[in-house]
PDB file of N, CA and C in Angstrom:
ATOM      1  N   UNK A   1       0.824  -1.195   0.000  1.00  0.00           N
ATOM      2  CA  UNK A   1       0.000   0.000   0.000  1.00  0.00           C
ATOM      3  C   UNK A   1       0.869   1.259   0.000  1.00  0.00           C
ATOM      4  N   UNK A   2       2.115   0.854   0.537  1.00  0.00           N
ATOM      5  CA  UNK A   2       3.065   1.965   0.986  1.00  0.00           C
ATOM      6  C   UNK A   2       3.335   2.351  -0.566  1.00  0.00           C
ATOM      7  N   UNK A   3       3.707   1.754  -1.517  1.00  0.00           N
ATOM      8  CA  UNK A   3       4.125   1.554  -2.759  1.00  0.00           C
ATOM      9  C   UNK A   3       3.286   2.381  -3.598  1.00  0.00           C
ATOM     10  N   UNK A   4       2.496   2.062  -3.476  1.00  0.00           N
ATOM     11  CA  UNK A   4       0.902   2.773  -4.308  1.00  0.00           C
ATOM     12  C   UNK A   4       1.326   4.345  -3.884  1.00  0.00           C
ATOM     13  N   UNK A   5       1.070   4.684  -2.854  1.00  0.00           N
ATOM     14  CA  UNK A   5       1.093   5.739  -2.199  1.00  0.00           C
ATOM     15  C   UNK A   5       2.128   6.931  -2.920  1.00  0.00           C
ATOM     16  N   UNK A   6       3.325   6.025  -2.548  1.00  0.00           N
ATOM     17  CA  UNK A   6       4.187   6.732  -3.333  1.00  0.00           C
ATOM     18  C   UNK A   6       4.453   6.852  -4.841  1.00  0.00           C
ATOM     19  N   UNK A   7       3.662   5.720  -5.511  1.00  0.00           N
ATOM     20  CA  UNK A   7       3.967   6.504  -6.684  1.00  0.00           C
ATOM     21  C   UNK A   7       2.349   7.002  -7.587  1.00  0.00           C
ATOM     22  N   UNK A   8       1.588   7.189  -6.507  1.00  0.00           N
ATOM     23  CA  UNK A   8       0.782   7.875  -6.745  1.00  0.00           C
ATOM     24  C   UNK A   8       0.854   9.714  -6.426  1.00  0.00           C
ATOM     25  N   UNK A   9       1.761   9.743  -5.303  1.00  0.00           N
ATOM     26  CA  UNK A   9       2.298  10.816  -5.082  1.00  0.00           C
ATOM     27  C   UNK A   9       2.849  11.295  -5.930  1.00  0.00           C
ATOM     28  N   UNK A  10       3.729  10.655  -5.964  1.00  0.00           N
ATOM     29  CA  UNK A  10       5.069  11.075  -7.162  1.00  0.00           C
ATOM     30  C   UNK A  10       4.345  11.738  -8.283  1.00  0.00           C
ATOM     31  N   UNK A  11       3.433  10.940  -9.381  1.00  0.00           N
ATOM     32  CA  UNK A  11       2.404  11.176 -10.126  1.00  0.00           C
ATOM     33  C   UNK A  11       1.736  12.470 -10.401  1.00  0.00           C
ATOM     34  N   UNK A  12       1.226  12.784  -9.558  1.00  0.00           N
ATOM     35  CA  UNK A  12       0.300  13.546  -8.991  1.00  0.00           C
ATOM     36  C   UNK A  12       1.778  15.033  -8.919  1.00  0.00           C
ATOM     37  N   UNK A  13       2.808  14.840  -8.209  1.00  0.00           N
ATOM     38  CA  UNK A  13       3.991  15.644  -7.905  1.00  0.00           C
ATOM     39  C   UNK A  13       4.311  16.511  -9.278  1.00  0.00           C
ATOM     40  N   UNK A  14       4.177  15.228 -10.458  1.00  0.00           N
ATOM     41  CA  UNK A  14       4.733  15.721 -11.827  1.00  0.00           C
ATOM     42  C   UNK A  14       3.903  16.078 -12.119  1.00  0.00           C
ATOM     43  N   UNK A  15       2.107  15.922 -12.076  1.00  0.00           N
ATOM     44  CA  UNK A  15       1.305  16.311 -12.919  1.00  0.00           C
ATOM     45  C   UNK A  15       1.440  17.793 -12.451  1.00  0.00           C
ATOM     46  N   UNK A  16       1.273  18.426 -11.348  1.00  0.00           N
ATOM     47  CA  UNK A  16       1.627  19.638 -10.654  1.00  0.00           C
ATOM     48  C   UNK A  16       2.616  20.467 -11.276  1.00  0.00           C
ATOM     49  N   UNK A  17       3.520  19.993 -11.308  1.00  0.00           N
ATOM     50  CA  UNK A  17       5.015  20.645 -11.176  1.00  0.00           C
ATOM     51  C   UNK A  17       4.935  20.885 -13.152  1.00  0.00           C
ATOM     52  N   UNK A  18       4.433  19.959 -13.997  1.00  0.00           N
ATOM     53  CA  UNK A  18       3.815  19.653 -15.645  1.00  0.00           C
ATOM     54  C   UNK A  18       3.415  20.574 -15.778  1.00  0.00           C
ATOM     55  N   UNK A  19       2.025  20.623 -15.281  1.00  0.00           N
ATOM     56  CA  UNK A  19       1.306  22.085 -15.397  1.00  0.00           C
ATOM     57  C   UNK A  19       1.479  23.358 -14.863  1.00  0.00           C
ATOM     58  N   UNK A  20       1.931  23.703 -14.476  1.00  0.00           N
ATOM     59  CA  UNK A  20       2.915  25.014 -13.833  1.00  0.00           C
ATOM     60  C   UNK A  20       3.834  25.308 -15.008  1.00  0.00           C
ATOM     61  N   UNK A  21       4.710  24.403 -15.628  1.00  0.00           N
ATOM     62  CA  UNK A  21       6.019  24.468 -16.106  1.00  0.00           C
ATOM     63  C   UNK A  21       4.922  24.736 -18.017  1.00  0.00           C
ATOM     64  N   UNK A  22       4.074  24.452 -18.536  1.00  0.00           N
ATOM     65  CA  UNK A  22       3.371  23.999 -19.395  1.00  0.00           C
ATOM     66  C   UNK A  22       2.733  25.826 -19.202  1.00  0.00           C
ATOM     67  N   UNK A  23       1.881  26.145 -18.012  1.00  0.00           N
ATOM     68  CA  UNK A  23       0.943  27.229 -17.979  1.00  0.00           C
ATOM     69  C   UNK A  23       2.133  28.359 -17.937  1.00  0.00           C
ATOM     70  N   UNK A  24       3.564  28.119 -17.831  1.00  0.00           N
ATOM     71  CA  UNK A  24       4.582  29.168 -17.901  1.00  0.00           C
ATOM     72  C   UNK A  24       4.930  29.571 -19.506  1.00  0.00           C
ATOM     73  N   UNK A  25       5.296  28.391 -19.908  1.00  0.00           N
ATOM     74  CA  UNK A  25       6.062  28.154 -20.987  1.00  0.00           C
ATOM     75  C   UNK A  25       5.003  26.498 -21.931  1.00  0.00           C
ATOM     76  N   UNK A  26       6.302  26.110 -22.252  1.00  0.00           N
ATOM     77  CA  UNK A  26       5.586  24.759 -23.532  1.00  0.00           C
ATOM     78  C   UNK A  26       6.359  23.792 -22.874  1.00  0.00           C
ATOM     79  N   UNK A  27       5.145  22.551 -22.652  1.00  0.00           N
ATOM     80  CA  UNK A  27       5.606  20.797 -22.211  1.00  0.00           C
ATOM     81  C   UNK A  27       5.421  20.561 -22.760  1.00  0.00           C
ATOM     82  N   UNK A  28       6.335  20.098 -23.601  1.00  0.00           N
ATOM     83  CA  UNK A  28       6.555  19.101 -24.929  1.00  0.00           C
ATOM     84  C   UNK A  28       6.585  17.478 -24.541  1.00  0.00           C
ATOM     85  N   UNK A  29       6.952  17.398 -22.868  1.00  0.00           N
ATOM     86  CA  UNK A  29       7.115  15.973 -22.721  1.00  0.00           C
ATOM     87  C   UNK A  29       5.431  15.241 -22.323  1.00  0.00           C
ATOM     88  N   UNK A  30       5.435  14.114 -22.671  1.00  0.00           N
ATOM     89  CA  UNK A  30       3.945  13.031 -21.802  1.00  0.00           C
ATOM     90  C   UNK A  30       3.246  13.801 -21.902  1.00  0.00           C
ATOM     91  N   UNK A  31       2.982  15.541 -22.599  1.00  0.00           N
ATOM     92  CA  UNK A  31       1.831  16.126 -22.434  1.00  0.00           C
ATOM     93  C   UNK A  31       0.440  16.120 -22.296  1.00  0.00           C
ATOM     94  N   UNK A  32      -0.247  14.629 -22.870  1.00  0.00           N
ATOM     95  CA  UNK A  32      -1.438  13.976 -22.583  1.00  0.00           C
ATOM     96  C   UNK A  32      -1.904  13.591 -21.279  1.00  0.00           C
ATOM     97  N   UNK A  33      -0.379  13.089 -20.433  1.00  0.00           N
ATOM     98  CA  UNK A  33      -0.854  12.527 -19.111  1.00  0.00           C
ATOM     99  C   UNK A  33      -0.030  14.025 -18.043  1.00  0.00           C
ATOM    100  N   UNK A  34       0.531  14.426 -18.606  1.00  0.00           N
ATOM    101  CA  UNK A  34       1.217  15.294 -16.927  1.00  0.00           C
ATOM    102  C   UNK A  34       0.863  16.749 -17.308  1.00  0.00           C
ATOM    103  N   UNK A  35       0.104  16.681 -18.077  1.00  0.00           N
ATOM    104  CA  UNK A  35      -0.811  18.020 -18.110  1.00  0.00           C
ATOM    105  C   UNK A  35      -1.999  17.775 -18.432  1.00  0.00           C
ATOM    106  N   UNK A  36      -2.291  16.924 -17.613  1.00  0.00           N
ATOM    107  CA  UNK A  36      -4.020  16.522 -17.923  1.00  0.00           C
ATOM    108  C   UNK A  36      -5.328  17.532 -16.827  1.00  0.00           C
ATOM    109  N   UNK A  37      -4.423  17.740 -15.866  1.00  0.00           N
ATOM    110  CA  UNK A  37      -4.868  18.651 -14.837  1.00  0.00           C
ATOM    111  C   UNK A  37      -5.081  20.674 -15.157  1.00  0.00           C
ATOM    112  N   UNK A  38      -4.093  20.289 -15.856  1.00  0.00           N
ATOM    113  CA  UNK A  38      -4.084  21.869 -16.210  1.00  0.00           C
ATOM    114  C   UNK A  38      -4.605  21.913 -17.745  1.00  0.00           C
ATOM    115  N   UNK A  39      -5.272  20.969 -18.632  1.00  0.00           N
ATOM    116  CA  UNK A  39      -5.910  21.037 -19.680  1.00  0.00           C
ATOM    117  C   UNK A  39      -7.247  20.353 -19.335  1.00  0.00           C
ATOM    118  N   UNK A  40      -7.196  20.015 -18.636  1.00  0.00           N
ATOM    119  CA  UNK A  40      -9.003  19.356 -18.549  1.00  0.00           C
ATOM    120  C   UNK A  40      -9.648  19.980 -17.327  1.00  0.00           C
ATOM    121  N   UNK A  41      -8.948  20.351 -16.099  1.00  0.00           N
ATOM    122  CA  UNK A  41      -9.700  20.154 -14.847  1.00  0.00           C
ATOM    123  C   UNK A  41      -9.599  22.063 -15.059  1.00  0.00           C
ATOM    124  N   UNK A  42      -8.623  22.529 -14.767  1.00  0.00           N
ATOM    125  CA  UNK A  42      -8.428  24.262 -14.712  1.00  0.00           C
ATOM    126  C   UNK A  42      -9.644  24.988 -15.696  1.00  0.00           C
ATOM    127  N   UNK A  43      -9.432  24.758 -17.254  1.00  0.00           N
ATOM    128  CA  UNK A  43     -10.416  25.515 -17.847  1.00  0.00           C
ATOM    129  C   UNK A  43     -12.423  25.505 -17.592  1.00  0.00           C
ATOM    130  N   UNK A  44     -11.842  24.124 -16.928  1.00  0.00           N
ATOM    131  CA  UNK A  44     -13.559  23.861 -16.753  1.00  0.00           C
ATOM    132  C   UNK A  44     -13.925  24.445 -14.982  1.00  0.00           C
ATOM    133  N   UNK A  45     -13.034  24.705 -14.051  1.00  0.00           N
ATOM    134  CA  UNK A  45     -13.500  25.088 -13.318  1.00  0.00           C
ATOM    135  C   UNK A  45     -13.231  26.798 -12.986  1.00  0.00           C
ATOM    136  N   UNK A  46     -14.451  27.536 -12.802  1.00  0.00           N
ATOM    137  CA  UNK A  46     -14.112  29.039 -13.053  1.00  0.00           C
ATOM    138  C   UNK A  46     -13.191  29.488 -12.183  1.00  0.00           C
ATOM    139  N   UNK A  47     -12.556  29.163 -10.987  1.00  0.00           N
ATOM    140  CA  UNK A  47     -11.852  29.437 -10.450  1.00  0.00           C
ATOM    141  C   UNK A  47     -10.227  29.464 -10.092  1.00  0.00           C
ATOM    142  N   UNK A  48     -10.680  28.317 -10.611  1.00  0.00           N
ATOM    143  CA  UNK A  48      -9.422  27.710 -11.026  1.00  0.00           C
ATOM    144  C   UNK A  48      -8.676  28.728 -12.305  1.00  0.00           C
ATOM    145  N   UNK A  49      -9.290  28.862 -13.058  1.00  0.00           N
ATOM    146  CA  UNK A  49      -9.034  29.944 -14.573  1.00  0.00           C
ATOM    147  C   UNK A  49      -8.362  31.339 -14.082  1.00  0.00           C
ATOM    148  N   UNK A  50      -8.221  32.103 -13.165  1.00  0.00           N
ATOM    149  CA  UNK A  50      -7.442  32.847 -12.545  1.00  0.00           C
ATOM    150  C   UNK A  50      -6.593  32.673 -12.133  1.00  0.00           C
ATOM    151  N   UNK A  51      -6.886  31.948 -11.170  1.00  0.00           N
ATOM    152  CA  UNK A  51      -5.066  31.107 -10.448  1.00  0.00           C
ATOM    153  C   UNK A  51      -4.277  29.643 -11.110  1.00  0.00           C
ATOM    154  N   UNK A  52      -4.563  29.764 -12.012  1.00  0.00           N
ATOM    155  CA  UNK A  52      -3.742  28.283 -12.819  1.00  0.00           C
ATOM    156  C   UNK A  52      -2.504  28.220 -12.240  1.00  0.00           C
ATOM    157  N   UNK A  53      -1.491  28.628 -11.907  1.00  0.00           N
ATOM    158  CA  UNK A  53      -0.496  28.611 -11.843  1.00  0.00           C
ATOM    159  C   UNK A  53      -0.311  27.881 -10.350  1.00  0.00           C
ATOM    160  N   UNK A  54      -1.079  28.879  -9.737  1.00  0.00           N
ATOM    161  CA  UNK A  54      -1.060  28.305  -7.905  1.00  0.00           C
ATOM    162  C   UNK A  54      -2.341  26.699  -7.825  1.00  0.00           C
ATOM    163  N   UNK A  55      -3.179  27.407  -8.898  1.00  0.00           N
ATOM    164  CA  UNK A  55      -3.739  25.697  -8.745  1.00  0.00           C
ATOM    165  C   UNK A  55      -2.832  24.619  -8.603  1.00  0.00           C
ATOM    166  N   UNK A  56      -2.069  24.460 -10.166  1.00  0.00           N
ATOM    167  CA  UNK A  56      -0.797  23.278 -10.453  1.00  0.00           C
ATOM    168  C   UNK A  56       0.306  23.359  -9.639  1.00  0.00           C
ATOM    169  N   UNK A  57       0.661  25.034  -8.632  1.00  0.00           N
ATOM    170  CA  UNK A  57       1.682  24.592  -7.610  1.00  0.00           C
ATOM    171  C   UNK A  57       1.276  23.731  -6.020  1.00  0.00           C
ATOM    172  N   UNK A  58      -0.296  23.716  -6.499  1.00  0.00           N
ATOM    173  CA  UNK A  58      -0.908  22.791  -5.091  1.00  0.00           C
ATOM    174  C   UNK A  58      -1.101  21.829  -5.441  1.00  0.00           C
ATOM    175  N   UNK A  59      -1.323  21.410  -7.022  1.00  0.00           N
ATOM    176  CA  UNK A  59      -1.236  19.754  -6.534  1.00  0.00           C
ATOM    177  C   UNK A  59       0.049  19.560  -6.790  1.00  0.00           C
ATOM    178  N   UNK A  60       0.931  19.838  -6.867  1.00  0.00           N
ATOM    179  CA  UNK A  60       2.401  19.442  -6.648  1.00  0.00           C
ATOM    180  C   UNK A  60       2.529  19.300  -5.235  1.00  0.00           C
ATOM    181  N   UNK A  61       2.157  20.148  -4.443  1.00  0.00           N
ATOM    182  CA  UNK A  61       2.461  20.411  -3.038  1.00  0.00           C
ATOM    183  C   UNK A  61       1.939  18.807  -2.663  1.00  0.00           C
ATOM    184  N   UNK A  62       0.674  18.929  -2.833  1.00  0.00           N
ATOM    185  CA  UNK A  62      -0.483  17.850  -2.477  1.00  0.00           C
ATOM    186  C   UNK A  62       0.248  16.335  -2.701  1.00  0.00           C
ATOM    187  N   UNK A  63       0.997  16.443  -4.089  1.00  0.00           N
ATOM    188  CA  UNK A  63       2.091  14.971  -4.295  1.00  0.00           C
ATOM    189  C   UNK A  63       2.976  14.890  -3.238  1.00  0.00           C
ATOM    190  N   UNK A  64       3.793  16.038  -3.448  1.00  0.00           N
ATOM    191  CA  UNK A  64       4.829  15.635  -2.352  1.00  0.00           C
ATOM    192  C   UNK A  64       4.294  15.356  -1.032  1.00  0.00           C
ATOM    193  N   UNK A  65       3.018  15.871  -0.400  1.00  0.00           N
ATOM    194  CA  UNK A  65       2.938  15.065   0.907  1.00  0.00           C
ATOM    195  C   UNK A  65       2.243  14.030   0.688  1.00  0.00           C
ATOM    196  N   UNK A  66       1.840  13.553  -0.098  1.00  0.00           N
ATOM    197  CA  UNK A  66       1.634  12.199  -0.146  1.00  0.00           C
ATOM    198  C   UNK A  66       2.720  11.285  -0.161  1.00  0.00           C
ATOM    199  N   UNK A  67       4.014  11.375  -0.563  1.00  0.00           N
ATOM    200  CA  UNK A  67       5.309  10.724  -0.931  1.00  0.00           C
ATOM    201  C   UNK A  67       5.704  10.599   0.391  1.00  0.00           C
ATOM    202  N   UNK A  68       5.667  12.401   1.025  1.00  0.00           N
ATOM    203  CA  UNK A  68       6.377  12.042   2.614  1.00  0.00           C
ATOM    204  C   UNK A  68       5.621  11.104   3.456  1.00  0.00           C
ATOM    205  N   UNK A  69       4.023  11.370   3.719  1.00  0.00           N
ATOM    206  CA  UNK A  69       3.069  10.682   4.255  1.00  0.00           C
ATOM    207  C   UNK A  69       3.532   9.524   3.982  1.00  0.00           C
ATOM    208  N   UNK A  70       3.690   8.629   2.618  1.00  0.00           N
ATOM    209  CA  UNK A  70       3.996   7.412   2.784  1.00  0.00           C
ATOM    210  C   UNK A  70       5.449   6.812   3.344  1.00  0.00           C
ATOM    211  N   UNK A  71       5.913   7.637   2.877  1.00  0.00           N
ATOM    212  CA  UNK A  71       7.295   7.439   3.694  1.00  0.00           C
ATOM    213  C   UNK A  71       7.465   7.604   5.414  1.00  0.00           C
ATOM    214  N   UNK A  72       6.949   8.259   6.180  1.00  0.00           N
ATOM    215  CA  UNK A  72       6.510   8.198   6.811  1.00  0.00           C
ATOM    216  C   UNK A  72       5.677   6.964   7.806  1.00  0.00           C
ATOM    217  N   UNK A  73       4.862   6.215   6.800  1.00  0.00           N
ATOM    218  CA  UNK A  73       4.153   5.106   7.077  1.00  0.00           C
ATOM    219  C   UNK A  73       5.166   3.914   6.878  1.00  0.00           C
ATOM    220  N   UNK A  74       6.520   4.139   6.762  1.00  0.00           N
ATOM    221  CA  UNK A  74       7.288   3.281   6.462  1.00  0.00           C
ATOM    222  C   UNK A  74       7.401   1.945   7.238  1.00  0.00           C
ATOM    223  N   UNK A  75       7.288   0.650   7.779  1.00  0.00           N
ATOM    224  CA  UNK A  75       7.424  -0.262   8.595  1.00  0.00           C
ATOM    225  C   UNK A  75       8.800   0.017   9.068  1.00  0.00           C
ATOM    226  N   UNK A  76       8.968  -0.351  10.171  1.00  0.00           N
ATOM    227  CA  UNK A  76      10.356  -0.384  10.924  1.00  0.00           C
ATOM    228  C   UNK A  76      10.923   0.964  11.493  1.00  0.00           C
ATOM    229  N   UNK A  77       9.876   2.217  11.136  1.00  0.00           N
ATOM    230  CA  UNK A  77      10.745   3.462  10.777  1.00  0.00           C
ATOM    231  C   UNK A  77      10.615   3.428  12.490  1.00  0.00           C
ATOM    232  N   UNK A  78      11.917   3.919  13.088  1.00  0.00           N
ATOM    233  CA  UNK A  78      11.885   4.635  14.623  1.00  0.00           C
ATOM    234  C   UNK A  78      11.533   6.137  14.393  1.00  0.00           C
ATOM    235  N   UNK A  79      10.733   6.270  15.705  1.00  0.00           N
ATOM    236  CA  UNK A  79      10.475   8.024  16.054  1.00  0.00           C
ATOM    237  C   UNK A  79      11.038   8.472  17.438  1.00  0.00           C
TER     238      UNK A  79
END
């Protein structure tokens, strides 16, 4: 589950960090899948359409704590 987590994070990290880098300039890379957030979900929601930029820098944010969260959930980890 730990596994999932993280590379659902991760995922989610690039789709963020994609669309930011894409709503700056041009993503030429995987553009179908790591700018799917900032071409499908942003234009359709009105709010989103102002802040694009800080939208795609929160779900980046939103990946990376999912990555730590799972890491975190690590078995064995001491606190």
């Amino acid at each position: 589950m730990r596994k999932i987590l993280q590379g659902t994070g991760a995922l989610v990290f690039l789709i963020g960090v994609s669309g930011a880098i894409d709503h700056l300039w041009y993503q030429p890379f995987f553009g179908i899948v790591l700018n799917s957030f900032n071409r499908l979900v942003v234009p359709n929601v009105a709010f989103l359409q102002e802040s694009a930029l800080f939208a795609n820098l929160a779900v980046a944010v939103v990946g990376a704590v999912m990555v730590l969260a799972a890491e975190a959930l690590a078995p064995g980890r001491r606190h």
